[in-house]
C-alpha atoms as a PDB file:
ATOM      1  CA  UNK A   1     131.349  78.556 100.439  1.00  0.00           C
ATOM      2  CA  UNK A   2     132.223  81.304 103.207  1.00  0.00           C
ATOM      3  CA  UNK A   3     130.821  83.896 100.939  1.00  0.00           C
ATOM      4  CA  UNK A   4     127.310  81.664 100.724  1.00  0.00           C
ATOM      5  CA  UNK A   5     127.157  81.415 104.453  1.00  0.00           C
ATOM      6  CA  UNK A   6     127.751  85.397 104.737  1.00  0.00           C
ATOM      7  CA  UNK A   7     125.090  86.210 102.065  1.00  0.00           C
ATOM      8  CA  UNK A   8     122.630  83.893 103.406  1.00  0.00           C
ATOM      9  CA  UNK A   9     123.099  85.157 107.492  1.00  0.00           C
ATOM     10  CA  UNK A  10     122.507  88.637 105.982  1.00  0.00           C
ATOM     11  CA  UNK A  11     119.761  87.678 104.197  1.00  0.00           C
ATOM     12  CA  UNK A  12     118.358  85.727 107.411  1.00  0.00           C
ATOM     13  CA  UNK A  13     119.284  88.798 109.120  1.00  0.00           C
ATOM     14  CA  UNK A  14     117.511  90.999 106.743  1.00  0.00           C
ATOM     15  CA  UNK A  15     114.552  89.346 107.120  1.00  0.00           C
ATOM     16  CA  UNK A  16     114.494  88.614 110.599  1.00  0.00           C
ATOM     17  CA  UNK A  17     114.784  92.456 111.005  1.00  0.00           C
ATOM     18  CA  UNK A  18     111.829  93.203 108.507  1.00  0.00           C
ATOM     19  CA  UNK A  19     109.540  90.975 110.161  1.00  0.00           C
ATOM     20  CA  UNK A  20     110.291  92.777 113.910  1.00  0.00           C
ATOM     21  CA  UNK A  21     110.215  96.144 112.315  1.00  0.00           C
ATOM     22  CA  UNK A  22     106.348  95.045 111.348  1.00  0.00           C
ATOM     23  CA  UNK A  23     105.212  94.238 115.058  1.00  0.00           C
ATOM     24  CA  UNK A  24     101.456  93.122 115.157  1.00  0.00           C
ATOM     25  CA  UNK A  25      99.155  95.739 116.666  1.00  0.00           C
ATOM     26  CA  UNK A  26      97.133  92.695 118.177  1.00  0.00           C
ATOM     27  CA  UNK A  27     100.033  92.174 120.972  1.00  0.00           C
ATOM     28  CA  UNK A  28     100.783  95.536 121.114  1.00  0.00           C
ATOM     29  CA  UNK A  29      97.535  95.637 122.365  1.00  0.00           C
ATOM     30  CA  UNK A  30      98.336  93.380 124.912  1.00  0.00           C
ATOM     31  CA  UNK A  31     101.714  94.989 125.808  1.00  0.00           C
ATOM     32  CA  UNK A  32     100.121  98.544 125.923  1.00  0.00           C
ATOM     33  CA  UNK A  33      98.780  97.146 129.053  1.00  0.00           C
ATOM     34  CA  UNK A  34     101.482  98.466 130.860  1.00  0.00           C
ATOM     35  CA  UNK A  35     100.976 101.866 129.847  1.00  0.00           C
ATOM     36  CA  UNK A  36      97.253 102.112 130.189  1.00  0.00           C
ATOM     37  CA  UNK A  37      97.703 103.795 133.916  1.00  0.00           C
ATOM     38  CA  UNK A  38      99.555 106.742 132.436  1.00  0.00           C
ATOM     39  CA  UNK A  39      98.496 107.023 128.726  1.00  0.00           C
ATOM     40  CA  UNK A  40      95.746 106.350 126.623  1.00  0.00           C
ATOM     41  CA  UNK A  41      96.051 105.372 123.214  1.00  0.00           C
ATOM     42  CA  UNK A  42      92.343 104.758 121.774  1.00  0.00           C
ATOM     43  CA  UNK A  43      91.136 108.400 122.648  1.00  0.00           C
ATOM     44  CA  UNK A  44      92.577 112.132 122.996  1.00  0.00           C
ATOM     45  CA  UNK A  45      92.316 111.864 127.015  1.00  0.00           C
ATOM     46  CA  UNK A  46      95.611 112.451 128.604  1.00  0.00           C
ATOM     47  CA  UNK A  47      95.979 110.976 132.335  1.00  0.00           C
ATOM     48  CA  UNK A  48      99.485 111.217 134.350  1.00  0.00           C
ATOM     49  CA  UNK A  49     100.854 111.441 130.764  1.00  0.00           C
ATOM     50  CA  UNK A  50     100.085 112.527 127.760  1.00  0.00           C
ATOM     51  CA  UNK A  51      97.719 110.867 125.360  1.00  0.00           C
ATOM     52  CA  UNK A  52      98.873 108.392 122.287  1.00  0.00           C
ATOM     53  CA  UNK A  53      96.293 108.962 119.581  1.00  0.00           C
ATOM     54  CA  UNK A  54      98.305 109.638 116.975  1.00  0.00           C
ATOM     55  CA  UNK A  55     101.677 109.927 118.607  1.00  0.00           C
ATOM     56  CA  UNK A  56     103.563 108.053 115.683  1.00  0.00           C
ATOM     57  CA  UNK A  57     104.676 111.279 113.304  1.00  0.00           C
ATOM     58  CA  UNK A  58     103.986 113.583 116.475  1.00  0.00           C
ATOM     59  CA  UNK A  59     106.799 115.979 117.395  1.00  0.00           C
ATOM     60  CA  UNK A  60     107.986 115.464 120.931  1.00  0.00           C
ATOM     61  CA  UNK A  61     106.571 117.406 123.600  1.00  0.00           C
ATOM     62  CA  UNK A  62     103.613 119.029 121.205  1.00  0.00           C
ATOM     63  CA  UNK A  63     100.321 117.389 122.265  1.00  0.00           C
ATOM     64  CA  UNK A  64      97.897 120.108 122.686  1.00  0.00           C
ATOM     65  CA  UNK A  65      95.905 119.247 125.764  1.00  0.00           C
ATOM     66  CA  UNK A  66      99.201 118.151 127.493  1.00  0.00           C
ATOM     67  CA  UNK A  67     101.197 121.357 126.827  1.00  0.00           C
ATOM     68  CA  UNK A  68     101.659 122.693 130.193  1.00  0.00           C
ATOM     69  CA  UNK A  69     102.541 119.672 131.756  1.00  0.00           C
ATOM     70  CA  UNK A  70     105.458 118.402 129.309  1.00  0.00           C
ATOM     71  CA  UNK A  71     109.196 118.682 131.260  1.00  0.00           C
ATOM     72  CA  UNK A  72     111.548 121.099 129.816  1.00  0.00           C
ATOM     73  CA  UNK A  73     113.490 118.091 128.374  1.00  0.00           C
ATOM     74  CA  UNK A  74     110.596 116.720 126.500  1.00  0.00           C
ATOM     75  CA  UNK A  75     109.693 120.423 125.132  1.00  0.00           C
ATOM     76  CA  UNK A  76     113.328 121.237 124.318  1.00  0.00           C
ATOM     77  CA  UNK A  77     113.726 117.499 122.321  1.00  0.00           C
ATOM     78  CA  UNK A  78     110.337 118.311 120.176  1.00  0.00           C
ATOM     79  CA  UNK A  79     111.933 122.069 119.626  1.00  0.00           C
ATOM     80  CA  UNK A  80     115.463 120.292 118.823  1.00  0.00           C
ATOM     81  CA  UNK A  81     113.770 118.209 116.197  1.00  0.00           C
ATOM     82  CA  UNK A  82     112.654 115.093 117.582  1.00  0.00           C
ATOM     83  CA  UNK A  83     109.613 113.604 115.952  1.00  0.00           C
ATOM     84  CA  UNK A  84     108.066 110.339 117.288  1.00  0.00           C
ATOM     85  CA  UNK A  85     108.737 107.768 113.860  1.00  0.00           C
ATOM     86  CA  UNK A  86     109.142 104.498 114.744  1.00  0.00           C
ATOM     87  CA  UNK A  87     112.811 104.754 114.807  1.00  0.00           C
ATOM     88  CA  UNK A  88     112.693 107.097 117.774  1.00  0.00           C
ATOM     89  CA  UNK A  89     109.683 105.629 119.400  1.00  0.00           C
ATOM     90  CA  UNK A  90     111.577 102.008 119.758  1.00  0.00           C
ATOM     91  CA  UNK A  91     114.437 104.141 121.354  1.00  0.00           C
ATOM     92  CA  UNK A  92     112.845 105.653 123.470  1.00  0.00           C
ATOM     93  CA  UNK A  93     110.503 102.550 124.405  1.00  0.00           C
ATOM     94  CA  UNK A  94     113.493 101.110 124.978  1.00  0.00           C
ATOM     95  CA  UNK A  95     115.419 103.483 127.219  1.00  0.00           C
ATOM     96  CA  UNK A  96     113.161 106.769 127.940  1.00  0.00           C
ATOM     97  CA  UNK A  97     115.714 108.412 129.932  1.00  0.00           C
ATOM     98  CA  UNK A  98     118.187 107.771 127.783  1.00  0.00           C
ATOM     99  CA  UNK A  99     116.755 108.928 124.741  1.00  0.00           C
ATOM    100  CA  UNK A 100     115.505 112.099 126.386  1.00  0.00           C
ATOM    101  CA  UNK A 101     117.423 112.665 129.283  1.00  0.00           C
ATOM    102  CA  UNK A 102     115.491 114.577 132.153  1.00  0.00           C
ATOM    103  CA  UNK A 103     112.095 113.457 131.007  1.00  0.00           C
ATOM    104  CA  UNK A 104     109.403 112.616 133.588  1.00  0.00           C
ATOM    105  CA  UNK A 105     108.702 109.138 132.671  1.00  0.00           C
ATOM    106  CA  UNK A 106     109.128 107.209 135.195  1.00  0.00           C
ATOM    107  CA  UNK A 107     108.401 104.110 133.645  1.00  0.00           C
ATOM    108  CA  UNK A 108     112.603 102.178 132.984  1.00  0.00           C
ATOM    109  CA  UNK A 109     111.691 101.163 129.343  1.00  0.00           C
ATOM    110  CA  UNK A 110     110.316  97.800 127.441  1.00  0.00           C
ATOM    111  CA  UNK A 111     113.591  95.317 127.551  1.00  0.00           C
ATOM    112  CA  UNK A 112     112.046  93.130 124.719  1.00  0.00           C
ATOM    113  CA  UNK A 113     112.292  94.622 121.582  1.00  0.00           C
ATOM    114  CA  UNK A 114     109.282  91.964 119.976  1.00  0.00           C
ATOM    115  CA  UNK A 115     106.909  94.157 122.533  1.00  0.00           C
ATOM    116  CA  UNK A 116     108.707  97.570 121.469  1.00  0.00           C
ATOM    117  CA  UNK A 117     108.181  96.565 118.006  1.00  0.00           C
ATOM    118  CA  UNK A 118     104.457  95.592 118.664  1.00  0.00           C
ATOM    119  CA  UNK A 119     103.564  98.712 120.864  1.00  0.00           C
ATOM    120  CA  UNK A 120     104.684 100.639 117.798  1.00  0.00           C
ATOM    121  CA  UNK A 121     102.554  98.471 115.587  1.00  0.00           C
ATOM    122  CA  UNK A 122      99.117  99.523 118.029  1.00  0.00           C
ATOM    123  CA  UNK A 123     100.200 103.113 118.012  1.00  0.00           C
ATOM    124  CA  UNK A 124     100.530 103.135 114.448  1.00  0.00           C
ATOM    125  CA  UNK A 125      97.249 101.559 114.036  1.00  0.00           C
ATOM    126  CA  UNK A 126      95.339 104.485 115.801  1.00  0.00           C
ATOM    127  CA  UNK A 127      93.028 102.873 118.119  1.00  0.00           C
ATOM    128  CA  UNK A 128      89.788 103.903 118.614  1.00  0.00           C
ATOM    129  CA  UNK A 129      87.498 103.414 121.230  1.00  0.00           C
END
């Protein structure tokens, strides 16, 4: 019996993880919001921040036409390695100054991870205008 209620919370679990890794770009959308005065996501025009067309499988810090404006800790993090999958994206979402400590974000980080997971979703869908 103890063994049935153990495989079926991992199984709930499993599934309940699944369906928040999917996000729906729709409320991402909606969520995105938030960013909009610092980043755009639908075109390639960066504002206080860099732009988000086609950030997901990005390296860190390696936008183009935002080069010379990245901080040192964002450059260094893209040079280390870091790429933007949606692993480090709902870190980072999450926490920004955690994740990459001395970046100039000044935005504290989404504390819901439904929104992380659906910003991810929008990014990934590569809005257009």
């Amino acid at each position: 019996m103890l063994r049935t209620i153990a495989s079926a919370s991992i199984l709930l679990l499993a599934s309940s993880i699944a369906a928040h890794a999917g996000g729906d770009p729709v409320a991402g959308k909606h969520v995105f919001n938030r960013c909009i005065a610092c980043h755009e996501a639908a075109s390639d025009r960066d504002k206080v921040g860099p732009h988000l067309m086609g950030v997901v499988g990005r390296t860190a810090g390696t936008a183009e036409s935002f080069l010379g404006h990245y901080s040192d800790a964002m450059k260094n993090a893209g040079a280390a390695g870091l790429v933007w999958d949606e692993a480090n994206l709902a870190e980072y979402l999450k926490a920004p100054r955690l994740k990459v400590p001395g970046n100039r974000m000044a935005f504290g980080g989404l504390t819901n991870d439904d929104d992380i997971a659906n910003v991810i979703a929008y990014l990934k869908a590569d809005p257009k205008p």
